[in-house]
PDB file of N, CA and C in Angstrom:
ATOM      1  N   UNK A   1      50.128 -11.138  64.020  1.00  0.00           N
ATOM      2  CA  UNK A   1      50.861 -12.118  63.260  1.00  0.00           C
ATOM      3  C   UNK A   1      52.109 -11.504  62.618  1.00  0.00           C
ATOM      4  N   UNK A   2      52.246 -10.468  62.004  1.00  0.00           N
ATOM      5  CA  UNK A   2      53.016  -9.435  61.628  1.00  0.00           C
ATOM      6  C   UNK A   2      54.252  -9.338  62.206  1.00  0.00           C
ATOM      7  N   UNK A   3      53.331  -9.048  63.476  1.00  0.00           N
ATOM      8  CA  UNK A   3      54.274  -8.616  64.652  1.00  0.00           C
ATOM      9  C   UNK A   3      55.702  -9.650  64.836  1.00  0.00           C
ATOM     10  N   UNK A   4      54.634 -10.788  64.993  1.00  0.00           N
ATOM     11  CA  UNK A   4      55.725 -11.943  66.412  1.00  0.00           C
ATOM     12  C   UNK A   4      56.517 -12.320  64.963  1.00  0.00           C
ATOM     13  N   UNK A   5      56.139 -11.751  63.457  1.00  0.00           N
ATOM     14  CA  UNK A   5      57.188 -12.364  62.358  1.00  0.00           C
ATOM     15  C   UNK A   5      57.905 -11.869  62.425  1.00  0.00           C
ATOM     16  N   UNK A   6      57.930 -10.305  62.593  1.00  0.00           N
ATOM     17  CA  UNK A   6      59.124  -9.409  62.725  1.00  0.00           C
ATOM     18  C   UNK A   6      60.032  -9.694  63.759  1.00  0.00           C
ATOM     19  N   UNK A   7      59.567  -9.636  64.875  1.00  0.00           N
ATOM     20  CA  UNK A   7      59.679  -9.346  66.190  1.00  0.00           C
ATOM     21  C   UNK A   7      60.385 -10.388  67.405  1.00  0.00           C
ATOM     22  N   UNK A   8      59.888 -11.904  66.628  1.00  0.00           N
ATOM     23  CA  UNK A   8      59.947 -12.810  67.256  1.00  0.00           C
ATOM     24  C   UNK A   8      60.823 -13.349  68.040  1.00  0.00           C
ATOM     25  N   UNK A   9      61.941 -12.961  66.999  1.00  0.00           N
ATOM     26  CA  UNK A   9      63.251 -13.597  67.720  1.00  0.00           C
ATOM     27  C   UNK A   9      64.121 -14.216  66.477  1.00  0.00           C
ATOM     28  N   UNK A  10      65.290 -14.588  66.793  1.00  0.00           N
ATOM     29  CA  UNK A  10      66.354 -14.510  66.229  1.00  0.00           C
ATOM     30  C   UNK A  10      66.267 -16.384  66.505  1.00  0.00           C
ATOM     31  N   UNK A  11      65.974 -16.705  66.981  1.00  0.00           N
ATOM     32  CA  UNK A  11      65.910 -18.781  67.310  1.00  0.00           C
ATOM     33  C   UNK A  11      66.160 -19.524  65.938  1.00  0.00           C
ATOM     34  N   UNK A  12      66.729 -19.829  65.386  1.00  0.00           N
ATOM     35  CA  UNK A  12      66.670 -20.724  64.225  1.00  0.00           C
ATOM     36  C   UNK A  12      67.478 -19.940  63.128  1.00  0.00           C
ATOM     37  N   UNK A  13      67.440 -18.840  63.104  1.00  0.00           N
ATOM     38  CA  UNK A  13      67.694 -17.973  62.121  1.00  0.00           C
ATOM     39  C   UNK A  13      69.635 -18.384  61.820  1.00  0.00           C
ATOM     40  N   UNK A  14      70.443 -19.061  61.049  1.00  0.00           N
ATOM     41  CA  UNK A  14      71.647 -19.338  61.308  1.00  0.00           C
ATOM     42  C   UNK A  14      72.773 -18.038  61.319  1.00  0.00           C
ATOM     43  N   UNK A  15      72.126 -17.289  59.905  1.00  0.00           N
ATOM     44  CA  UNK A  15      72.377 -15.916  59.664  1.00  0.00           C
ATOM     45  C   UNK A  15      72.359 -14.868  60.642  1.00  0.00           C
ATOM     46  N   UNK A  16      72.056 -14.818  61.775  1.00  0.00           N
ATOM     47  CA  UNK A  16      71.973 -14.024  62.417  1.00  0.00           C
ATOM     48  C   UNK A  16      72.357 -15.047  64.064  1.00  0.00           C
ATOM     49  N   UNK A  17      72.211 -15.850  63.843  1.00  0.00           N
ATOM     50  CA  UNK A  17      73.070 -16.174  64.970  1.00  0.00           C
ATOM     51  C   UNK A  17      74.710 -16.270  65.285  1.00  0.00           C
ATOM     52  N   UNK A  18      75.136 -16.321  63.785  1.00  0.00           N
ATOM     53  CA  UNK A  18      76.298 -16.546  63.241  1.00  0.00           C
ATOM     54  C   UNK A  18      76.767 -14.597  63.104  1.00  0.00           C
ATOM     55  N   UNK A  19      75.881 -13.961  63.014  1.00  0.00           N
ATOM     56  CA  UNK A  19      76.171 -12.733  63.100  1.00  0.00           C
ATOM     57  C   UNK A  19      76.361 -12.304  64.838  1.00  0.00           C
ATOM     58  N   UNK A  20      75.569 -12.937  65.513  1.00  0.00           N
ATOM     59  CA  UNK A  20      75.513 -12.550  67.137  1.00  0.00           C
ATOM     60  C   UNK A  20      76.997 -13.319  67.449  1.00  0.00           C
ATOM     61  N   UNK A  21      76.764 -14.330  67.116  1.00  0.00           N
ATOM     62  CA  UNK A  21      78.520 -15.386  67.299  1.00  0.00           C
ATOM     63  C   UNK A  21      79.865 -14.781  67.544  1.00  0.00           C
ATOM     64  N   UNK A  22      79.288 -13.608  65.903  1.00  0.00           N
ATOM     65  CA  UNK A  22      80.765 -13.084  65.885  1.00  0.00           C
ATOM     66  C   UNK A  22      81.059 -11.879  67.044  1.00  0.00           C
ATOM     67  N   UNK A  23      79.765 -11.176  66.963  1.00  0.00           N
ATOM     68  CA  UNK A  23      79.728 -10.201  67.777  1.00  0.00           C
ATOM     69  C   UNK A  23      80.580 -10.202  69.396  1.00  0.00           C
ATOM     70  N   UNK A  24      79.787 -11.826  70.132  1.00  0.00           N
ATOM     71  CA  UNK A  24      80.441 -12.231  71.169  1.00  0.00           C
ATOM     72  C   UNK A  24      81.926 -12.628  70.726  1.00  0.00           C
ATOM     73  N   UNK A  25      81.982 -13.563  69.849  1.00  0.00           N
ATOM     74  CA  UNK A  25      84.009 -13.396  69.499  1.00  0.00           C
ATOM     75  C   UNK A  25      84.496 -12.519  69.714  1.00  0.00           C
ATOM     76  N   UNK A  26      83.897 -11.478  68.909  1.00  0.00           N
ATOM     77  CA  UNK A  26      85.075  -9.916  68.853  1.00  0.00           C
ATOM     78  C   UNK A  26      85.119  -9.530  70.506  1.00  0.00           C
ATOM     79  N   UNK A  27      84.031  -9.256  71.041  1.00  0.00           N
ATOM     80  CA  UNK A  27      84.237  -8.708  72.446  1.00  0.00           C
ATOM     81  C   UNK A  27      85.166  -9.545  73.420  1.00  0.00           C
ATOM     82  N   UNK A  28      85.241 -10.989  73.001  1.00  0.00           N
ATOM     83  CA  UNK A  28      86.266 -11.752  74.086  1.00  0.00           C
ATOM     84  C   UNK A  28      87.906 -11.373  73.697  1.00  0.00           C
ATOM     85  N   UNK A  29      87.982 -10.766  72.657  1.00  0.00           N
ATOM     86  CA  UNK A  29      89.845 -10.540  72.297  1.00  0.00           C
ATOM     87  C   UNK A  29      89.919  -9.548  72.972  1.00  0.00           C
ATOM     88  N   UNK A  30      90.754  -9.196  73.657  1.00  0.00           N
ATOM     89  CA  UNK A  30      91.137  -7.689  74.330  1.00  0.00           C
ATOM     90  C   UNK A  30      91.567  -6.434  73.245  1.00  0.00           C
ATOM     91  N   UNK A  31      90.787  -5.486  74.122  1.00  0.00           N
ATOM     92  CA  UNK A  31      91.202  -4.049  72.615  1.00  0.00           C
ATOM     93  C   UNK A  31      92.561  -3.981  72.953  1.00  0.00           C
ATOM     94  N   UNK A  32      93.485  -4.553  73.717  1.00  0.00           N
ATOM     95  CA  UNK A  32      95.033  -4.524  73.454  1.00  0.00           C
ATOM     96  C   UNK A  32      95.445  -5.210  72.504  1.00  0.00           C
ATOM     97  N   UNK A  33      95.096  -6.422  72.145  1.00  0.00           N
ATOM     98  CA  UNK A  33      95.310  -7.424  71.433  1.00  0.00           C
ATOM     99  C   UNK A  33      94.941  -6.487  70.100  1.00  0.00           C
ATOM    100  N   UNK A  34      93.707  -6.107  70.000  1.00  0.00           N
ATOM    101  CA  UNK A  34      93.117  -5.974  68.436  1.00  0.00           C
ATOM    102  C   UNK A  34      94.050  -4.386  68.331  1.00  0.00           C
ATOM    103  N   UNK A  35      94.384  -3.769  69.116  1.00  0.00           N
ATOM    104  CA  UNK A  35      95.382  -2.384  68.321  1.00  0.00           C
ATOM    105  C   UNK A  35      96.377  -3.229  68.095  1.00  0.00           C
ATOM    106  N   UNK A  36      97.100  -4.235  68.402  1.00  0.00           N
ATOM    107  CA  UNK A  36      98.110  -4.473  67.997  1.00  0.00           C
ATOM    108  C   UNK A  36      98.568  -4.987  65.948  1.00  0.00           C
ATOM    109  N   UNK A  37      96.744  -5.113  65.701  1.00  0.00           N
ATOM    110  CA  UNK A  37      96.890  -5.808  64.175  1.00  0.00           C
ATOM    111  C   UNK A  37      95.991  -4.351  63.718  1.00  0.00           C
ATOM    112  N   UNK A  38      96.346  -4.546  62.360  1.00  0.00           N
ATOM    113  CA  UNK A  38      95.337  -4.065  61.277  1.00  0.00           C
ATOM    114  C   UNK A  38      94.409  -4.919  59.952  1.00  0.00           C
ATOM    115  N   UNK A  39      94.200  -4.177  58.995  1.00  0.00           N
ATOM    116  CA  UNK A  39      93.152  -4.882  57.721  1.00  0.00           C
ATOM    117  C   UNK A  39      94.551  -5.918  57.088  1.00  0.00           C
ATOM    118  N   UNK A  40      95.717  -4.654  57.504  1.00  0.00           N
ATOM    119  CA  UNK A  40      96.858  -5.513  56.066  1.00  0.00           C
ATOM    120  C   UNK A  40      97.749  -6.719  57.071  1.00  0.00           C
ATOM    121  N   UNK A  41      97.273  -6.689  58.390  1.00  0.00           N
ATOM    122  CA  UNK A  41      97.844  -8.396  58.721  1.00  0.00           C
ATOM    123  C   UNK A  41      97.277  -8.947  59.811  1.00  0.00           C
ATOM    124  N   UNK A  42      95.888  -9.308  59.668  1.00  0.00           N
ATOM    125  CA  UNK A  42      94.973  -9.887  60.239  1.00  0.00           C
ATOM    126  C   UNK A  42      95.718 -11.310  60.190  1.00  0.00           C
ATOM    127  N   UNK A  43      96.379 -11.643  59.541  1.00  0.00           N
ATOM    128  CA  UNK A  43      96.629 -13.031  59.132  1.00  0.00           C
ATOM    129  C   UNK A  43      98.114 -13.108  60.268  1.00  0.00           C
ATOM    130  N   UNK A  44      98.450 -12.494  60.767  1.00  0.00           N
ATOM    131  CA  UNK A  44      99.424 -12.361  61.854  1.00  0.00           C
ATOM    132  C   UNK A  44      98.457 -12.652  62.908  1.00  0.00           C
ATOM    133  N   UNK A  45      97.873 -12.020  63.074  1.00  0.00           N
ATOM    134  CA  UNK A  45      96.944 -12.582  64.308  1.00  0.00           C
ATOM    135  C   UNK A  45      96.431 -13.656  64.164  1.00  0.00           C
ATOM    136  N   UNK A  46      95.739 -14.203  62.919  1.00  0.00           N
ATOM    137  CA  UNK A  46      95.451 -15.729  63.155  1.00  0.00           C
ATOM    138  C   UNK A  46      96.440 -16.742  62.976  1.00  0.00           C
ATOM    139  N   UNK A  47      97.918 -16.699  62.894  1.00  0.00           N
ATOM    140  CA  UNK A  47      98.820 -17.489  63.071  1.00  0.00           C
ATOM    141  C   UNK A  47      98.741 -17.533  64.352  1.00  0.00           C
ATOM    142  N   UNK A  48      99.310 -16.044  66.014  1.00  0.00           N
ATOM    143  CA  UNK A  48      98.999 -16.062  67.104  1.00  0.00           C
ATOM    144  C   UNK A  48      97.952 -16.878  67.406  1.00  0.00           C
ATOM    145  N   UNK A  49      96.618 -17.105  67.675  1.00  0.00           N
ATOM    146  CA  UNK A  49      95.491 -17.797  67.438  1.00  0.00           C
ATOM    147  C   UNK A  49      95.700 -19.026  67.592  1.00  0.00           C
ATOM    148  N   UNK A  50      96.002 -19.514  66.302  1.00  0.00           N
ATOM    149  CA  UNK A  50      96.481 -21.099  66.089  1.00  0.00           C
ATOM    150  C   UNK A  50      97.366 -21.511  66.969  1.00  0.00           C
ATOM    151  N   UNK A  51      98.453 -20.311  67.390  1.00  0.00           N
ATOM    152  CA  UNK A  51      99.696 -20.921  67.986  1.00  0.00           C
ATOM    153  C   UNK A  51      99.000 -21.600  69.662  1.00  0.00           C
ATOM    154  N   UNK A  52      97.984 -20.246  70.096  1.00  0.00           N
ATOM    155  CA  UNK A  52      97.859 -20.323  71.381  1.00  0.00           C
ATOM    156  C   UNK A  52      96.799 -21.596  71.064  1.00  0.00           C
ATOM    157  N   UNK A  53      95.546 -22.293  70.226  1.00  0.00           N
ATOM    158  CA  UNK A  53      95.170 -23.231  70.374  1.00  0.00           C
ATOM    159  C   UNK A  53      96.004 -24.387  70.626  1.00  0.00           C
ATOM    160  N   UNK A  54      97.332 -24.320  69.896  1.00  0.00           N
ATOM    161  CA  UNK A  54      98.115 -25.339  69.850  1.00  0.00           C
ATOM    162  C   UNK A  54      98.732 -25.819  71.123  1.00  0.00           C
ATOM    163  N   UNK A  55      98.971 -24.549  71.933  1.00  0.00           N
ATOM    164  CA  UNK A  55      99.676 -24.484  72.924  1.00  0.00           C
ATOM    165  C   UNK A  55     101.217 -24.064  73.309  1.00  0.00           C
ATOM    166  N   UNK A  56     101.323 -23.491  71.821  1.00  0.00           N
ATOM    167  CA  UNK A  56     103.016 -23.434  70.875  1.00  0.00           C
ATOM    168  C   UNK A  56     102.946 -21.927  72.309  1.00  0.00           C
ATOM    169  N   UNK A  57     101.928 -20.893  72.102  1.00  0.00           N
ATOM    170  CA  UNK A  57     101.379 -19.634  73.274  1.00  0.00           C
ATOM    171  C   UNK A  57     100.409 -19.785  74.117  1.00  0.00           C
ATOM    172  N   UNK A  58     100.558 -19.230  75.013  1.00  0.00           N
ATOM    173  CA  UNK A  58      99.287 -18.406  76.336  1.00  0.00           C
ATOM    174  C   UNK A  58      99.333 -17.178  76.375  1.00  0.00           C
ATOM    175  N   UNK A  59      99.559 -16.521  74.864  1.00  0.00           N
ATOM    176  CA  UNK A  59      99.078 -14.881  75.560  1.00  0.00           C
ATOM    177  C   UNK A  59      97.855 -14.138  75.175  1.00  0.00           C
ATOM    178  N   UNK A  60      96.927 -15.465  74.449  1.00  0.00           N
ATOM    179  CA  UNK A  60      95.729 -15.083  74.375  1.00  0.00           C
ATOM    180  C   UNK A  60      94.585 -15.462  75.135  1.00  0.00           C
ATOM    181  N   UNK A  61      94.074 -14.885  75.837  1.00  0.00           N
ATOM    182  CA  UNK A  61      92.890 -15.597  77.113  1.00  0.00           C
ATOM    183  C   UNK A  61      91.740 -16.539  76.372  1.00  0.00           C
ATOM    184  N   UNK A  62      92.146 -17.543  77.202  1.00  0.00           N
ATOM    185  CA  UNK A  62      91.790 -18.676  77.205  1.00  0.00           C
ATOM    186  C   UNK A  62      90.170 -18.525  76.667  1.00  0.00           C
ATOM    187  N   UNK A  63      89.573 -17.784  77.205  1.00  0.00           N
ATOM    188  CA  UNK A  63      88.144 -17.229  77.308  1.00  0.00           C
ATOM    189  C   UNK A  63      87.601 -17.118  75.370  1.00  0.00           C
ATOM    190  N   UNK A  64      88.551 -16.613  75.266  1.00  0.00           N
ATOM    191  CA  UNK A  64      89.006 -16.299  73.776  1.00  0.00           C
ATOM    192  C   UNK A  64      88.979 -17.715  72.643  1.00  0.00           C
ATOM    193  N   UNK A  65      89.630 -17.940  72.819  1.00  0.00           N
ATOM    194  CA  UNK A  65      90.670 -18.990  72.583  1.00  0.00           C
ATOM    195  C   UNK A  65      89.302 -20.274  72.249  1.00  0.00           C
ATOM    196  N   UNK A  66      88.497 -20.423  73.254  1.00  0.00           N
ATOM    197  CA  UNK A  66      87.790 -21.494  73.922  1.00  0.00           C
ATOM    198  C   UNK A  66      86.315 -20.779  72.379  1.00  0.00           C
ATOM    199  N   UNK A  67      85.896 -19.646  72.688  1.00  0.00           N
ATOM    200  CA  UNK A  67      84.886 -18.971  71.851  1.00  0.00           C
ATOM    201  C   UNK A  67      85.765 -19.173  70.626  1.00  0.00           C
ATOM    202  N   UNK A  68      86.265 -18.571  69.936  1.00  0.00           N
ATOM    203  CA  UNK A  68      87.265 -19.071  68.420  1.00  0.00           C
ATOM    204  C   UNK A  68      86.927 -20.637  68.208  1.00  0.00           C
ATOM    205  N   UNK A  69      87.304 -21.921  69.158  1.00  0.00           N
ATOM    206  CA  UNK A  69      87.059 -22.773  68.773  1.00  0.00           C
ATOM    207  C   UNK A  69      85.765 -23.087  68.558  1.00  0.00           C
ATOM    208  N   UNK A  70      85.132 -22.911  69.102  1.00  0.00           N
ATOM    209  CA  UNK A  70      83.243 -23.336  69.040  1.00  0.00           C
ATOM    210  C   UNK A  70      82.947 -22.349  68.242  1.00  0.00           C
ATOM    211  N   UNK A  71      83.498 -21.007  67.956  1.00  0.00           N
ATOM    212  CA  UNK A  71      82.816 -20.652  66.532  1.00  0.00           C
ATOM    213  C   UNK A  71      83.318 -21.322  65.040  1.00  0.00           C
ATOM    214  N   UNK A  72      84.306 -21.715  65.310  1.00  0.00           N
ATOM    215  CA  UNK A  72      84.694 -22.285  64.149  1.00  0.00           C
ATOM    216  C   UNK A  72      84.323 -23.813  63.421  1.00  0.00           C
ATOM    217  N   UNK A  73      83.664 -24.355  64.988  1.00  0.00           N
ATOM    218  CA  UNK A  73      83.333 -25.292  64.656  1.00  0.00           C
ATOM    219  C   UNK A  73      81.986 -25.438  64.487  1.00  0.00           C
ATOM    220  N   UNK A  74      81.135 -24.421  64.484  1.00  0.00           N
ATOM    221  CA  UNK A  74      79.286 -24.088  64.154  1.00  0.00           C
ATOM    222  C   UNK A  74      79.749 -23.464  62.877  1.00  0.00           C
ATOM    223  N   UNK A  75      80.500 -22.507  62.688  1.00  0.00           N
ATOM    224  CA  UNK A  75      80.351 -21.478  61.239  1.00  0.00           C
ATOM    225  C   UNK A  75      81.571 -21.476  60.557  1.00  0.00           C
ATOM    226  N   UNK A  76      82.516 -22.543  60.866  1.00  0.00           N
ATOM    227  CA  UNK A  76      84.210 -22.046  59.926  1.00  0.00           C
ATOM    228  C   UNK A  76      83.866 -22.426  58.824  1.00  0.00           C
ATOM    229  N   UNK A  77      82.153 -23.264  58.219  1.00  0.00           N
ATOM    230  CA  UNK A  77      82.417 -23.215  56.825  1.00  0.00           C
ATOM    231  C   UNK A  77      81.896 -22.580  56.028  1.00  0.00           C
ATOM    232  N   UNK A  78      81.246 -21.176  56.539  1.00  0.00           N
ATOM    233  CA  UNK A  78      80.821 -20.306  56.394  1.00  0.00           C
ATOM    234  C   UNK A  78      82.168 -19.332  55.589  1.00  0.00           C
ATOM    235  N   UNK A  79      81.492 -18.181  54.910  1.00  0.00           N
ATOM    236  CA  UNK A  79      82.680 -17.330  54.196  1.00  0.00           C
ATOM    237  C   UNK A  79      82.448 -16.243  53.817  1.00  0.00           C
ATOM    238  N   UNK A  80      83.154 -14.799  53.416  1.00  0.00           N
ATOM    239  CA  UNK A  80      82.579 -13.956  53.026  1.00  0.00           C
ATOM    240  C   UNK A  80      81.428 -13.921  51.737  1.00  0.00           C
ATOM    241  N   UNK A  81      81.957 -14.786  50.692  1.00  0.00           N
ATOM    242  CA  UNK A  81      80.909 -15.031  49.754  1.00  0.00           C
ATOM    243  C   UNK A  81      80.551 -16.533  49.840  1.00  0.00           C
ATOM    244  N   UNK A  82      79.769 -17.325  50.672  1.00  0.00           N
ATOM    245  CA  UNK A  82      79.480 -18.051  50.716  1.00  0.00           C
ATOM    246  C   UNK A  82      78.773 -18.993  50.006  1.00  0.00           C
ATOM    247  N   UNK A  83      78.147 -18.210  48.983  1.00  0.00           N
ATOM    248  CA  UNK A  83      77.061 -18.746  47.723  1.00  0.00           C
ATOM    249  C   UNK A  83      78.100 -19.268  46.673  1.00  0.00           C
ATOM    250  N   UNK A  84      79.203 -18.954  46.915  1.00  0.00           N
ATOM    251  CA  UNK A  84      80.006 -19.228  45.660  1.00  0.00           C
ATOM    252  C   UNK A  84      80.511 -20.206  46.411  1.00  0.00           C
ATOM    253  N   UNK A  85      81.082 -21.660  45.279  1.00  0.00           N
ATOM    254  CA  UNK A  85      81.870 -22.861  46.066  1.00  0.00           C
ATOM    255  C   UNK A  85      83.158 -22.438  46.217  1.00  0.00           C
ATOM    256  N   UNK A  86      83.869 -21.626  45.119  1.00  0.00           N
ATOM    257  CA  UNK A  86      85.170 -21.258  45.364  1.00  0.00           C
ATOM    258  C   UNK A  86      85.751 -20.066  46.092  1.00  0.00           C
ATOM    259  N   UNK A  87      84.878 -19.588  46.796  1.00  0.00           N
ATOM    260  CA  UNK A  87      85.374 -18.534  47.902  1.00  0.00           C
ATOM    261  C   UNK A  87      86.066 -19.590  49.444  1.00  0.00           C
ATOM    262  N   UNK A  88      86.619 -18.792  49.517  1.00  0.00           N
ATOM    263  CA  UNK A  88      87.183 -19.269  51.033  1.00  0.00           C
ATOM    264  C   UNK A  88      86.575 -19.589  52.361  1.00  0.00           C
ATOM    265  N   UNK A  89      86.652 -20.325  52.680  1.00  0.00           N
ATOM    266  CA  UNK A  89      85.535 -20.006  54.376  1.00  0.00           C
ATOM    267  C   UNK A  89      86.752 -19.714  55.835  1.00  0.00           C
ATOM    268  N   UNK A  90      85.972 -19.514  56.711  1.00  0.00           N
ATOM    269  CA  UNK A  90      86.730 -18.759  57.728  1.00  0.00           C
ATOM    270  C   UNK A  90      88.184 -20.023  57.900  1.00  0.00           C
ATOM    271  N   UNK A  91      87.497 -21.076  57.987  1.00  0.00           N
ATOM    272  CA  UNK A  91      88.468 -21.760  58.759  1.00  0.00           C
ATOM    273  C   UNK A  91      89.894 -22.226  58.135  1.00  0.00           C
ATOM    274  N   UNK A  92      89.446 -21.988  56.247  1.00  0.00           N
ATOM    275  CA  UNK A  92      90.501 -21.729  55.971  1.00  0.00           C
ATOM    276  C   UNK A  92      91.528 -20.072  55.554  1.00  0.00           C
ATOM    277  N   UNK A  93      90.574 -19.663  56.051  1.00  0.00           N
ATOM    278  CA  UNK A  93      90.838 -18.118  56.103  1.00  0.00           C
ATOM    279  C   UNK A  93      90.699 -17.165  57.178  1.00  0.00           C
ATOM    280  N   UNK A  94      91.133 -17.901  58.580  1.00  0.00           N
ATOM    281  CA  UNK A  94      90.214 -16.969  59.304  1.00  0.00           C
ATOM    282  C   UNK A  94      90.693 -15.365  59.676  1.00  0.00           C
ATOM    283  N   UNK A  95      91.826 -15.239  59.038  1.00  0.00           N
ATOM    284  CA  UNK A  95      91.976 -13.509  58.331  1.00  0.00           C
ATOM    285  C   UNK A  95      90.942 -12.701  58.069  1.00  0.00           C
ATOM    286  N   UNK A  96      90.308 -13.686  57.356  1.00  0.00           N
ATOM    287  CA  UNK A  96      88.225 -13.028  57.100  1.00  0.00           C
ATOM    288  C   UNK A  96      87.826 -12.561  57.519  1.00  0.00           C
ATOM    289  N   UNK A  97      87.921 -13.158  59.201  1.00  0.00           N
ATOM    290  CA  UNK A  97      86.975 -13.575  59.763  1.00  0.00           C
ATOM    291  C   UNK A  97      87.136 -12.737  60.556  1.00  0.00           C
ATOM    292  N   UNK A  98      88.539 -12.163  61.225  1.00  0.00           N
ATOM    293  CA  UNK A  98      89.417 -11.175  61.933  1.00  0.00           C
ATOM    294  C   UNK A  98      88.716  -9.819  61.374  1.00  0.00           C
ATOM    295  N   UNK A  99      89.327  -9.763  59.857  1.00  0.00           N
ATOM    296  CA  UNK A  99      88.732  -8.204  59.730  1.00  0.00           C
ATOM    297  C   UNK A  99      87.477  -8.150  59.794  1.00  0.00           C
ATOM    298  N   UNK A 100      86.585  -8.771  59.369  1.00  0.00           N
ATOM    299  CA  UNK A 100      85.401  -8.789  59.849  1.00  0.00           C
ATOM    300  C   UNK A 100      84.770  -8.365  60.752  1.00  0.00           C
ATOM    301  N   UNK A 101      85.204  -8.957  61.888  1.00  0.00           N
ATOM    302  CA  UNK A 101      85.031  -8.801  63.315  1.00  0.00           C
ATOM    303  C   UNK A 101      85.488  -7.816  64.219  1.00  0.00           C
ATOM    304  N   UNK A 102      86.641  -7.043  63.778  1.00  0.00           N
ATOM    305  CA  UNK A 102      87.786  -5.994  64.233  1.00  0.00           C
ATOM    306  C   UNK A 102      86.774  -4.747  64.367  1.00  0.00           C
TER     307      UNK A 102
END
């Protein structure tokens, strides 16, 4: 019983799916893309981001692009301090969400 509590699986758990989420995000940006930013302008990259959802760019793969949207739309109201109402969540911050993930 112990066991299959520990052990069981990750199914339901939001916290940790939302942790696996990001995991797959980060791996779809290319490590060309991510040397190009750092901690102090993550927020340059999520303007890029927005632009290429918009269609304003295409120089971020689509692959990308497509994962960003469906994570944002399961967890963008999620946030670094989430327990608090006045912290930020990704989607209006997704700078966050960047270093985070980087």
């Amino acid at each position: 019983e112990e066991y299959d509590a520990l052990c069981g699986g990750f199914e339901g758990d939001e916290l940790m799916e939302g942790n696996i989420a990001m995991y797959h995000l980060a791996r779809k940006l290319p490590q060309s893309v991510w040397s190009e930013y750092n901690h102090t302008n993550f927020d340059k990259l999520a303007e890029r981001i927005k632009l290429n959802i918009d269609g304003s760019l295409s120089d971020i793969p689509q692959e990308f692009i497509e994962e960003w949207k469906r994570f944002m739309e399961k967890f963008g109201r999620d946030g670094q301090d989430q327990m608090f109402v006045s912290s930020a969540r990704y989607i209006d911050r997704p700078d966050f969400l960047l270093a985070k993930i980087s």
